[in-house]
PDB file of N, CA and C in Angstrom:
ATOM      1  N   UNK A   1      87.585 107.713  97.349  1.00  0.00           N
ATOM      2  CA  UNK A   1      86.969 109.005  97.602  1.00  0.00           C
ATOM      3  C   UNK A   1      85.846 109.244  96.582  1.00  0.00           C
ATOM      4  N   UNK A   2      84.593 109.767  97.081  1.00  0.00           N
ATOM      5  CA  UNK A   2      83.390 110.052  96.289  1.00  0.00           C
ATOM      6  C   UNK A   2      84.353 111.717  94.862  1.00  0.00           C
ATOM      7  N   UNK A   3      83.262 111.529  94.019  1.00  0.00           N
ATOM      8  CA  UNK A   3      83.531 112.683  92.859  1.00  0.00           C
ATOM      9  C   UNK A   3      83.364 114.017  93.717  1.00  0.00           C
ATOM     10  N   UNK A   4      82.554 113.668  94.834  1.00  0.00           N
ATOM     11  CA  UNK A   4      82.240 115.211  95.294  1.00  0.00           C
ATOM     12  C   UNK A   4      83.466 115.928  96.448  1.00  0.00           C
ATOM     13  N   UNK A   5      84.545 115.016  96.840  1.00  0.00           N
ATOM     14  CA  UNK A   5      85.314 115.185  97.320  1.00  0.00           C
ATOM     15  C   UNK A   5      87.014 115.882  96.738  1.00  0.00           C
ATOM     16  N   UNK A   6      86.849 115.999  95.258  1.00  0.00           N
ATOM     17  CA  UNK A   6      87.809 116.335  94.829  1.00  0.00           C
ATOM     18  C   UNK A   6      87.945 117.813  94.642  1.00  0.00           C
ATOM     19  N   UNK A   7      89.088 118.162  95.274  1.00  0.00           N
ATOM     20  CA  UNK A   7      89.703 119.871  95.351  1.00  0.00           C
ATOM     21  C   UNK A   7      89.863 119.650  96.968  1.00  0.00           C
ATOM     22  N   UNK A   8      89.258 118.761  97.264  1.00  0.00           N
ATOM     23  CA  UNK A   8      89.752 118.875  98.833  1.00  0.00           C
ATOM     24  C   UNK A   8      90.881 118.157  99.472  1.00  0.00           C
ATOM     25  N   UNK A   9      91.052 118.419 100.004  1.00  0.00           N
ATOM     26  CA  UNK A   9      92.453 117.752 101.013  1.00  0.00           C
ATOM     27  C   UNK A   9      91.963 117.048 101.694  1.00  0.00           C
ATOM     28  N   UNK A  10      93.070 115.474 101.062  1.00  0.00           N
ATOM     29  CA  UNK A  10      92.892 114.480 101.526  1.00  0.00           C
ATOM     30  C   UNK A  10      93.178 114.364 103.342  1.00  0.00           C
ATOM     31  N   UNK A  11      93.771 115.338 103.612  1.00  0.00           N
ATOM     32  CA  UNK A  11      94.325 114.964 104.988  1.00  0.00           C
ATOM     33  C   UNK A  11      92.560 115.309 105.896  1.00  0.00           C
ATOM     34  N   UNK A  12      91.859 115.984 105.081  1.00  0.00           N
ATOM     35  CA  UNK A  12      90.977 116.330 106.287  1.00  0.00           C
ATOM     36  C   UNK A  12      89.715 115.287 106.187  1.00  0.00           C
ATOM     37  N   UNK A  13      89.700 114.020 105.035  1.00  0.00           N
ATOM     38  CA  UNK A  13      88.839 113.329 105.029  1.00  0.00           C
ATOM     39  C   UNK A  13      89.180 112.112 104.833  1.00  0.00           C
ATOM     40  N   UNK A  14      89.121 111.015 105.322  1.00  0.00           N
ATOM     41  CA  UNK A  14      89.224 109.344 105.395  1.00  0.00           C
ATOM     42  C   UNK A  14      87.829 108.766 105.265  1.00  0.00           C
ATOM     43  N   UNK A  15      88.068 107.105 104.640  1.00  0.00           N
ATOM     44  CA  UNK A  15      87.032 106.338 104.678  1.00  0.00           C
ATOM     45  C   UNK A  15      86.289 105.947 106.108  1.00  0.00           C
ATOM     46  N   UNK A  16      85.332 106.025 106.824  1.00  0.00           N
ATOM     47  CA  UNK A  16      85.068 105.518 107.852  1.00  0.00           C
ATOM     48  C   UNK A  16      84.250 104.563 107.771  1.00  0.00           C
ATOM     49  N   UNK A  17      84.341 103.514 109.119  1.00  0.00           N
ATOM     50  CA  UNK A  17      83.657 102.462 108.944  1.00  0.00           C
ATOM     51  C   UNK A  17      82.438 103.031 110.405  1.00  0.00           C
ATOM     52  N   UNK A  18      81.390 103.750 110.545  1.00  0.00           N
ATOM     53  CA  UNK A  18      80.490 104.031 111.200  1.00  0.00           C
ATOM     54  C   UNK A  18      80.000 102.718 111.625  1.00  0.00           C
ATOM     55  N   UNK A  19      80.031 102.578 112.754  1.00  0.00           N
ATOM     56  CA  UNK A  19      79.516 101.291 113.608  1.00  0.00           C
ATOM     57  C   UNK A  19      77.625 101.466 113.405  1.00  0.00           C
ATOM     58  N   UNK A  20      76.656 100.362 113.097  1.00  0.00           N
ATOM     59  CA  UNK A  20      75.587 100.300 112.919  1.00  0.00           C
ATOM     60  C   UNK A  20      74.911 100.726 111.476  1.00  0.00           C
ATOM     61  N   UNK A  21      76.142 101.185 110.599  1.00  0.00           N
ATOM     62  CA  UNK A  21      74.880 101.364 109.203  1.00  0.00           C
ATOM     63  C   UNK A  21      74.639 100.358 108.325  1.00  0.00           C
ATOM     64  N   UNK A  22      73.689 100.622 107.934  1.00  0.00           N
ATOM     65  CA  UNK A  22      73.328  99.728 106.638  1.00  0.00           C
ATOM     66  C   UNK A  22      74.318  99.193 105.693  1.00  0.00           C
ATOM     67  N   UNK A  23      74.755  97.959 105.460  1.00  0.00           N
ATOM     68  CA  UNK A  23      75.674  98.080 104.676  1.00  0.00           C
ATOM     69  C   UNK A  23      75.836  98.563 103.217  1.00  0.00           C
ATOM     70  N   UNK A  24      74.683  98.938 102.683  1.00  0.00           N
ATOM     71  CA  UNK A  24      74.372  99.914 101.950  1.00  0.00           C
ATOM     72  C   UNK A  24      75.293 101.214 101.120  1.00  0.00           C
ATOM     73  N   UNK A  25      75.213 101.857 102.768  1.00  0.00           N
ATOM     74  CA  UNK A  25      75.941 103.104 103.188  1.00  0.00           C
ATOM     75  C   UNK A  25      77.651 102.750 102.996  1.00  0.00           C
ATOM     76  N   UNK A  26      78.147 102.272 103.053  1.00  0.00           N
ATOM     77  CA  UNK A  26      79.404 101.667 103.401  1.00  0.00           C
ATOM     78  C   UNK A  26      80.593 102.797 102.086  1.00  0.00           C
ATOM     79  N   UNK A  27      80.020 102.577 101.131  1.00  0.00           N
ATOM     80  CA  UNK A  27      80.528 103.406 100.027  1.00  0.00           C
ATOM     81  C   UNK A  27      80.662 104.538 100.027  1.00  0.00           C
ATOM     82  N   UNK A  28      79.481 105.219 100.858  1.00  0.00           N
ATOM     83  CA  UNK A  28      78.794 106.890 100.746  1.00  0.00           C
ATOM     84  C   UNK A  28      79.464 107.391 102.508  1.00  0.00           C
ATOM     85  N   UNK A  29      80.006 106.332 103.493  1.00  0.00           N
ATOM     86  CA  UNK A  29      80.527 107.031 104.766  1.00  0.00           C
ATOM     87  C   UNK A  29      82.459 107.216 105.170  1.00  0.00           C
ATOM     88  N   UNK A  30      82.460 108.608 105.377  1.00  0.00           N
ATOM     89  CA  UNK A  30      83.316 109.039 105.782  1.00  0.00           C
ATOM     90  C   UNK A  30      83.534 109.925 106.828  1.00  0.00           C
ATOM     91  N   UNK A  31      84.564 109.890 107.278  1.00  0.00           N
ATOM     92  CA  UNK A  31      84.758 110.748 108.823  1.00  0.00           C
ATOM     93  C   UNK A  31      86.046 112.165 108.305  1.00  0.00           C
ATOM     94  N   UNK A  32      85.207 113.371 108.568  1.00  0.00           N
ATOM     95  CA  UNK A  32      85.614 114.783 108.381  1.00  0.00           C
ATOM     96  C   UNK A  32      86.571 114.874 109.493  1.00  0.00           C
ATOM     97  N   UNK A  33      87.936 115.249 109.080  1.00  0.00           N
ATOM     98  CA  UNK A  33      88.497 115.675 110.506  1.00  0.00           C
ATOM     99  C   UNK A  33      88.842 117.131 110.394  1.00  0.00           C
ATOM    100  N   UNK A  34      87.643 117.436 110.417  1.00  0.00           N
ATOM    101  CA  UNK A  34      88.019 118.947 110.337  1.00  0.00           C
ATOM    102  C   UNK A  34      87.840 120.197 111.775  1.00  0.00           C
ATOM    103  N   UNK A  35      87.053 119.253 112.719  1.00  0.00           N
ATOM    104  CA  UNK A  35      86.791 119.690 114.142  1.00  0.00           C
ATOM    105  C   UNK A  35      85.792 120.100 114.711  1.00  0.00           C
ATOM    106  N   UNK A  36      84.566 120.006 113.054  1.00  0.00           N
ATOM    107  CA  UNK A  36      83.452 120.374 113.576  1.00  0.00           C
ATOM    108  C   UNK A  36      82.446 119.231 112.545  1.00  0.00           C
ATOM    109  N   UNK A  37      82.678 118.242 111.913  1.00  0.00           N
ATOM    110  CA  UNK A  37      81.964 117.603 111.265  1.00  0.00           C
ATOM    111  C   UNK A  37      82.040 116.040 111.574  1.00  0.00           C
ATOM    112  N   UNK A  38      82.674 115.060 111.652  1.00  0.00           N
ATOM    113  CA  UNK A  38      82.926 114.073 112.083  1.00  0.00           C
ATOM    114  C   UNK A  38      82.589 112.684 110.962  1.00  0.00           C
ATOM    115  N   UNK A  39      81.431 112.218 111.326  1.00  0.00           N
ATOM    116  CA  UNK A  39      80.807 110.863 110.951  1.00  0.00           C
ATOM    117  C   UNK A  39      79.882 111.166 110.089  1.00  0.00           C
ATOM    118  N   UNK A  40      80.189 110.977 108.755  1.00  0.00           N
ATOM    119  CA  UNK A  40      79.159 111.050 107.990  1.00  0.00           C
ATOM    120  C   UNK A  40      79.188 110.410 106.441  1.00  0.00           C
ATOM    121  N   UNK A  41      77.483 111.211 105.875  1.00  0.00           N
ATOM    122  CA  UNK A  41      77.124 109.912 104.925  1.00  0.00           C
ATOM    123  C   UNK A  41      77.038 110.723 103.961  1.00  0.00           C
ATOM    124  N   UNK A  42      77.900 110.506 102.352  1.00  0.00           N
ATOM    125  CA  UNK A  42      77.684 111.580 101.662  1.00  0.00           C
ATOM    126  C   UNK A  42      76.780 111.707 100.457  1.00  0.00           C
ATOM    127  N   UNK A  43      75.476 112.566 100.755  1.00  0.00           N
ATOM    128  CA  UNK A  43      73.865 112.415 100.228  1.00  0.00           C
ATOM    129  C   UNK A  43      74.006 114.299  99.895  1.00  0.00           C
ATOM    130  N   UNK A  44      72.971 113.456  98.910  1.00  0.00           N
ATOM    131  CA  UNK A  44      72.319 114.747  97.963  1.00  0.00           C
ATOM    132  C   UNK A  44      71.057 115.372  99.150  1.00  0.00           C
ATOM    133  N   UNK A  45      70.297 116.398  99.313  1.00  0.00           N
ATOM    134  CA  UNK A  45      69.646 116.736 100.176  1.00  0.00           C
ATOM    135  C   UNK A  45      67.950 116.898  99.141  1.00  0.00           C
ATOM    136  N   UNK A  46      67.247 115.994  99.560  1.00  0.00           N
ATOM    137  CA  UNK A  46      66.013 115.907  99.031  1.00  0.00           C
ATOM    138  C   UNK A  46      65.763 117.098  98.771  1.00  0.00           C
ATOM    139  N   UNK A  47      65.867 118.196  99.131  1.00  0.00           N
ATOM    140  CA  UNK A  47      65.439 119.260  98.263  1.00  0.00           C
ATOM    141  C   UNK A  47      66.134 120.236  97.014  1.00  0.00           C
ATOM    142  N   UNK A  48      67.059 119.479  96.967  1.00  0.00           N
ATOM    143  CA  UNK A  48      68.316 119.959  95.693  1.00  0.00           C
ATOM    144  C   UNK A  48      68.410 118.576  94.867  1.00  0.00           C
ATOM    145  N   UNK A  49      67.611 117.413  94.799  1.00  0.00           N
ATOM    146  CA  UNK A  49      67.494 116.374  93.654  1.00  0.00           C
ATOM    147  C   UNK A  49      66.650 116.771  92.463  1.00  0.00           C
ATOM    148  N   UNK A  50      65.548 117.590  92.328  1.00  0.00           N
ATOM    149  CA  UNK A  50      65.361 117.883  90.965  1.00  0.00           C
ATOM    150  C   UNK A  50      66.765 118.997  90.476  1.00  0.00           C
ATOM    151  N   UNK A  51      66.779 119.888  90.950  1.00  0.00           N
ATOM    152  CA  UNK A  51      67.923 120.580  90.120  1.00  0.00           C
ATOM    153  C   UNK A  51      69.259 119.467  89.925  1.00  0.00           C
ATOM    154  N   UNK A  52      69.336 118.735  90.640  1.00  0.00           N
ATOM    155  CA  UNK A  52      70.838 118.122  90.489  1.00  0.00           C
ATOM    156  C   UNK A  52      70.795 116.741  89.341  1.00  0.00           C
ATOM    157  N   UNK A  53      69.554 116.902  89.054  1.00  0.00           N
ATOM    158  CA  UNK A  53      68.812 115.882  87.951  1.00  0.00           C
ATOM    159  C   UNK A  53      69.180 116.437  87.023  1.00  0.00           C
ATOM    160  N   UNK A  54      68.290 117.756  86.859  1.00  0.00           N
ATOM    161  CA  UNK A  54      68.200 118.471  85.866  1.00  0.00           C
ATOM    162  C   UNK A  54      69.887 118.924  84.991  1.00  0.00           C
ATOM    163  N   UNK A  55      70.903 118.877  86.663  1.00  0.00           N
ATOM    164  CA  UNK A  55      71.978 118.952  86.063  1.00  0.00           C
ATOM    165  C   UNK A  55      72.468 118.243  85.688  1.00  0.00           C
ATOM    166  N   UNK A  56      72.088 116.929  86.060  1.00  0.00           N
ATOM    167  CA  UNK A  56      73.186 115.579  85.159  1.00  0.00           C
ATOM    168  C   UNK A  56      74.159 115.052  86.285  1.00  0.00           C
ATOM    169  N   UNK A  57      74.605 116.232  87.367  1.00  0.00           N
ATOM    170  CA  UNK A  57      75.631 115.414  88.053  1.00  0.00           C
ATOM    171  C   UNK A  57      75.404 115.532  89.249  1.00  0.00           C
ATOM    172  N   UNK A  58      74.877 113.991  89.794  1.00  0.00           N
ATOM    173  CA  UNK A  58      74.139 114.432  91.546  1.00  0.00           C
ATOM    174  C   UNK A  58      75.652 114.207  92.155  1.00  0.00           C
ATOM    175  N   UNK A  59      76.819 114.405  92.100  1.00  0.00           N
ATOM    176  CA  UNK A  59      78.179 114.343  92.515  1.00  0.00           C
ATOM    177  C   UNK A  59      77.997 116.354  93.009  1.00  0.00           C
ATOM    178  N   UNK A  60      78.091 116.662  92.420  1.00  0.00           N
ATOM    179  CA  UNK A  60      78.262 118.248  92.449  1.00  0.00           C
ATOM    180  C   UNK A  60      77.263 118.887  93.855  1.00  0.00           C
ATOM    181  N   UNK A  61      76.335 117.974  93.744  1.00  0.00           N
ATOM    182  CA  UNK A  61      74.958 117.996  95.358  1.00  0.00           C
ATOM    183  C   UNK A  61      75.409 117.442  96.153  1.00  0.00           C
ATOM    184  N   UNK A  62      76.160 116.705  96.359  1.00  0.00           N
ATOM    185  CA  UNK A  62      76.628 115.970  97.589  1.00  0.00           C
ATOM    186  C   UNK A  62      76.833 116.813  99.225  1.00  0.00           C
ATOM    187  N   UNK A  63      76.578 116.407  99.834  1.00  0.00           N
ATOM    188  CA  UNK A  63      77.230 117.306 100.823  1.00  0.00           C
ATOM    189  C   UNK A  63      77.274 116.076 102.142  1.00  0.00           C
ATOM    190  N   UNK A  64      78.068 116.350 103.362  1.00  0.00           N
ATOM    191  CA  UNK A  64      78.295 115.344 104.471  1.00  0.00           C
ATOM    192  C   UNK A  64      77.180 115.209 105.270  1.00  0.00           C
ATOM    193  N   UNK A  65      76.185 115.063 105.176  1.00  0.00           N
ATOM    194  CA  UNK A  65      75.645 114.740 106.358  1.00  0.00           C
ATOM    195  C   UNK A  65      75.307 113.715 107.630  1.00  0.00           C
ATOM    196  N   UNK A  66      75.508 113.995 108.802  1.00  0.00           N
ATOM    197  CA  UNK A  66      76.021 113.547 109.914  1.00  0.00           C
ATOM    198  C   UNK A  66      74.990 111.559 110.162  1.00  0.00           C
ATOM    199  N   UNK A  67      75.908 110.807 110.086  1.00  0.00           N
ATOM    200  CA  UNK A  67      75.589 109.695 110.125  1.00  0.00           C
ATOM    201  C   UNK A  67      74.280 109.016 111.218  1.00  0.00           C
ATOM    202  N   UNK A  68      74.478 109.913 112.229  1.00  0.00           N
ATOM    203  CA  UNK A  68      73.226 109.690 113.275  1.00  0.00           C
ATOM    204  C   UNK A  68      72.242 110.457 112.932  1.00  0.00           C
ATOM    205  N   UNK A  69      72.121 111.188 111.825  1.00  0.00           N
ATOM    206  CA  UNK A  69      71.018 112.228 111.316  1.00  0.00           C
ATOM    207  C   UNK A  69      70.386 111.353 110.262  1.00  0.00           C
ATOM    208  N   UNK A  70      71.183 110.371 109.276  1.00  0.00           N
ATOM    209  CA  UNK A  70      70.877 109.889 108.519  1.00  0.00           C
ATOM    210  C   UNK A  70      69.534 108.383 108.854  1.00  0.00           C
ATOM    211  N   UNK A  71      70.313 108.110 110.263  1.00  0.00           N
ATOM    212  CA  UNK A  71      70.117 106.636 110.485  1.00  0.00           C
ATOM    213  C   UNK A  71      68.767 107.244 111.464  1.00  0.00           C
ATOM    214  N   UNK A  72      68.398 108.139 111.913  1.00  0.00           N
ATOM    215  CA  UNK A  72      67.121 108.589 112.725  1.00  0.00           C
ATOM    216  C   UNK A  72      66.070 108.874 111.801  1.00  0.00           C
ATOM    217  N   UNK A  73      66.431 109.997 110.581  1.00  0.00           N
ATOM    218  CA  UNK A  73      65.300 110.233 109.950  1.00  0.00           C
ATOM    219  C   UNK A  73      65.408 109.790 108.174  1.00  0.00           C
ATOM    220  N   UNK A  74      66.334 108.663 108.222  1.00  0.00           N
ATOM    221  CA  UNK A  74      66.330 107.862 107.213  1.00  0.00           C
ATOM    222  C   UNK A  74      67.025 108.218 105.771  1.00  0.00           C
ATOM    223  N   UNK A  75      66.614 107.467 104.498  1.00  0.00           N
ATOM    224  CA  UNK A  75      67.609 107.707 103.063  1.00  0.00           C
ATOM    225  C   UNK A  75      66.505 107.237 102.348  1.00  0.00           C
ATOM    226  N   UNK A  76      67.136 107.417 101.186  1.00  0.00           N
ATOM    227  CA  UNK A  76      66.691 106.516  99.872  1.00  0.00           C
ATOM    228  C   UNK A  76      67.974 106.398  98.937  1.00  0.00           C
ATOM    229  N   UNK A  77      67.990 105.572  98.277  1.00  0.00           N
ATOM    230  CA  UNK A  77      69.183 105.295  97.160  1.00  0.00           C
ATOM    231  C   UNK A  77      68.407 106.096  95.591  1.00  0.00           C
ATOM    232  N   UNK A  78      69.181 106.885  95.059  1.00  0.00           N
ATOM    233  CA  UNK A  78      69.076 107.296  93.553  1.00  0.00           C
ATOM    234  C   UNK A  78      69.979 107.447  93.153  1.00  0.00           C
ATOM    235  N   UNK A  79      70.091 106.693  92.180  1.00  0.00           N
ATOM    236  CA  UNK A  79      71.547 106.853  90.229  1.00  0.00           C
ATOM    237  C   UNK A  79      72.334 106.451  91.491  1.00  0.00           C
ATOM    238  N   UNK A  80      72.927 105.533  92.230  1.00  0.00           N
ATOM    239  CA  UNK A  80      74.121 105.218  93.033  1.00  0.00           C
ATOM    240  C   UNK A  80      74.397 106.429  93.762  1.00  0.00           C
ATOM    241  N   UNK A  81      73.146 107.237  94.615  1.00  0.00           N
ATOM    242  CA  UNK A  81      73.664 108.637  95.737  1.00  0.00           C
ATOM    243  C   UNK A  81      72.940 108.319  96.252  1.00  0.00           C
ATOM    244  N   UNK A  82      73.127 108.430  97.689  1.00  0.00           N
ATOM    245  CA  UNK A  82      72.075 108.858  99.050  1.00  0.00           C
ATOM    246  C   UNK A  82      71.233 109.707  98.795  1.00  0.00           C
ATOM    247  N   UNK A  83      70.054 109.693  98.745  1.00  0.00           N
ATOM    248  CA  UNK A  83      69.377 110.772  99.042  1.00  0.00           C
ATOM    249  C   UNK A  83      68.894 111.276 100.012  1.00  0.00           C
ATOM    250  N   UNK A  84      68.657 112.672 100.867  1.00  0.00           N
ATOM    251  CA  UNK A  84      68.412 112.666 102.378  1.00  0.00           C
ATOM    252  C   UNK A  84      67.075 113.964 102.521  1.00  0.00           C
ATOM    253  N   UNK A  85      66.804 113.830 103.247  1.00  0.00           N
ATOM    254  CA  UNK A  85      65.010 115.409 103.545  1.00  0.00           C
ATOM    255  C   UNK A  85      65.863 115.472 104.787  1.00  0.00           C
ATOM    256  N   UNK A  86      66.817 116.642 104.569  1.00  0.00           N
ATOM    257  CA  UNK A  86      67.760 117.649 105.556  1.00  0.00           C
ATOM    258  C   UNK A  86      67.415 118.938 105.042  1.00  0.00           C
ATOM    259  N   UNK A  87      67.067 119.621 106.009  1.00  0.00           N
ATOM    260  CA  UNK A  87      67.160 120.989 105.950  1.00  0.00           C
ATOM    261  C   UNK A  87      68.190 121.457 105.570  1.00  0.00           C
ATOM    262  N   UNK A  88      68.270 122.322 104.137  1.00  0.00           N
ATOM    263  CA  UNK A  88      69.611 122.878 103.599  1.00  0.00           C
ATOM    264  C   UNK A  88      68.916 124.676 103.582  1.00  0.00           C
ATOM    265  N   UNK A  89      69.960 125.414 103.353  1.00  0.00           N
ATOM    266  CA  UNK A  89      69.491 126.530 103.194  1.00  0.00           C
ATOM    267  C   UNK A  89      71.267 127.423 102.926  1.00  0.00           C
ATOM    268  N   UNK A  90      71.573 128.523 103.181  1.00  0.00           N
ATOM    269  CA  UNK A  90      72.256 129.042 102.029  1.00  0.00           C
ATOM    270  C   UNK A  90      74.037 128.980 102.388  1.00  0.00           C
ATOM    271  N   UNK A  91      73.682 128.107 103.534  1.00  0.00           N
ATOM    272  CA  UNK A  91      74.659 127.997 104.308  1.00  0.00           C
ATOM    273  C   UNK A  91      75.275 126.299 104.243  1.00  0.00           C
ATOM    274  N   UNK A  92      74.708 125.552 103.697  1.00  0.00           N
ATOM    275  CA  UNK A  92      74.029 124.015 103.569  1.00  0.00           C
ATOM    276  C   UNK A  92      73.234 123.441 104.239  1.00  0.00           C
ATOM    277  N   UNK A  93      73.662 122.341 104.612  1.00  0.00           N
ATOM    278  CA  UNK A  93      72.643 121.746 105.539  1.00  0.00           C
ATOM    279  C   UNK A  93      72.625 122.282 107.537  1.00  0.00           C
ATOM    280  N   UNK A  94      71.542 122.584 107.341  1.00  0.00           N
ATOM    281  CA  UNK A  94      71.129 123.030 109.108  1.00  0.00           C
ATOM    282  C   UNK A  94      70.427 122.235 109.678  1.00  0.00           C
ATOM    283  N   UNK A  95      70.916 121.486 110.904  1.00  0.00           N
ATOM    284  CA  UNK A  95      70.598 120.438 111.503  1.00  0.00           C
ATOM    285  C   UNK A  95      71.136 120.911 113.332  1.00  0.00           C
ATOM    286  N   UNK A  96      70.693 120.251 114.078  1.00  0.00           N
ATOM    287  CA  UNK A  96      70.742 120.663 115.178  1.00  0.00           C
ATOM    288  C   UNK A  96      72.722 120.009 115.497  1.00  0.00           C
ATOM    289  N   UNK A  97      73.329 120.479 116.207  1.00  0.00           N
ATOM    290  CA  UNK A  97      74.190 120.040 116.678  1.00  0.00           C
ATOM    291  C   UNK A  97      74.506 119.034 117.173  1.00  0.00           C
ATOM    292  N   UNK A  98      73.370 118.442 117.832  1.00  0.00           N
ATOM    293  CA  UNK A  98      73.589 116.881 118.682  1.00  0.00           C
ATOM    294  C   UNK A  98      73.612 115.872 117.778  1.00  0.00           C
ATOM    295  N   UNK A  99      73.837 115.947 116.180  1.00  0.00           N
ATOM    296  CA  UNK A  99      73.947 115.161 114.970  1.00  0.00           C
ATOM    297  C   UNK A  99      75.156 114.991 114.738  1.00  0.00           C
ATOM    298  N   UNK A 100      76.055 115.453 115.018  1.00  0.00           N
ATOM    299  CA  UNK A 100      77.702 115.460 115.002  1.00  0.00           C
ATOM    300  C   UNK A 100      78.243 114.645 116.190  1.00  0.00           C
ATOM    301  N   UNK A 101      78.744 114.217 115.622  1.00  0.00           N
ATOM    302  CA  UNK A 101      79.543 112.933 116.382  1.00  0.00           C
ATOM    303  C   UNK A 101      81.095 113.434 116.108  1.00  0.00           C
ATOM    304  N   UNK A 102      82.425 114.276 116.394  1.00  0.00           N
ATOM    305  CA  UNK A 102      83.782 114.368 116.196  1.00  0.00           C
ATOM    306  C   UNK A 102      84.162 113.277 116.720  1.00  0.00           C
TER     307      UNK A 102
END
């Protein structure tokens, strides 16, 4: 389990093996069974990497985002995290629905 996963319950998150990613990704993907999140890759959101610099721990930025969102409009690798240009805003990341795979 990633650092950014702890306080949560294990029952609602497993390692997944997402058919088609980079093997790259392999470390950073897991499947949410929570009923509304599914397949995903767990990345800092390009627009919260200077503050999460500034903080020292890009673990604390992490958030799930949806594995077919990742693999359409792409990544970069920094300090061993995904990095992703997802629309976040105060709610996290806002992305259209057809990015979720349950």
């Amino acid at each position: 389990m990633r650092k950014s996963h702890k306080g949560i319950s294990s029952g609602l998150i497993k390692k997944d093996n997402y058919n088609g990613l980079p093997t790259e990704l392999d470390e950073f993907n897991y499947y949410y069974n929570d009923g509304d999140t599914g397949h995903v890759i767990m990345a800092v959101p390009e627009s919260l990497l200077a503050e999460a610099e500034i903080n020292g721990n890009l673990d604390m930025f992490e958030c799930p985002v949806p594995c077919r969102y990742i693999l359409e409009h792409g990544y970069k690798l920094c300090k061993n995290h995904v990095i992703v240009d997802v629309p976040y805003g105060m709610f996290g990341i806002d992305i259209d629905e057809r990015y979720y795979e349950i």
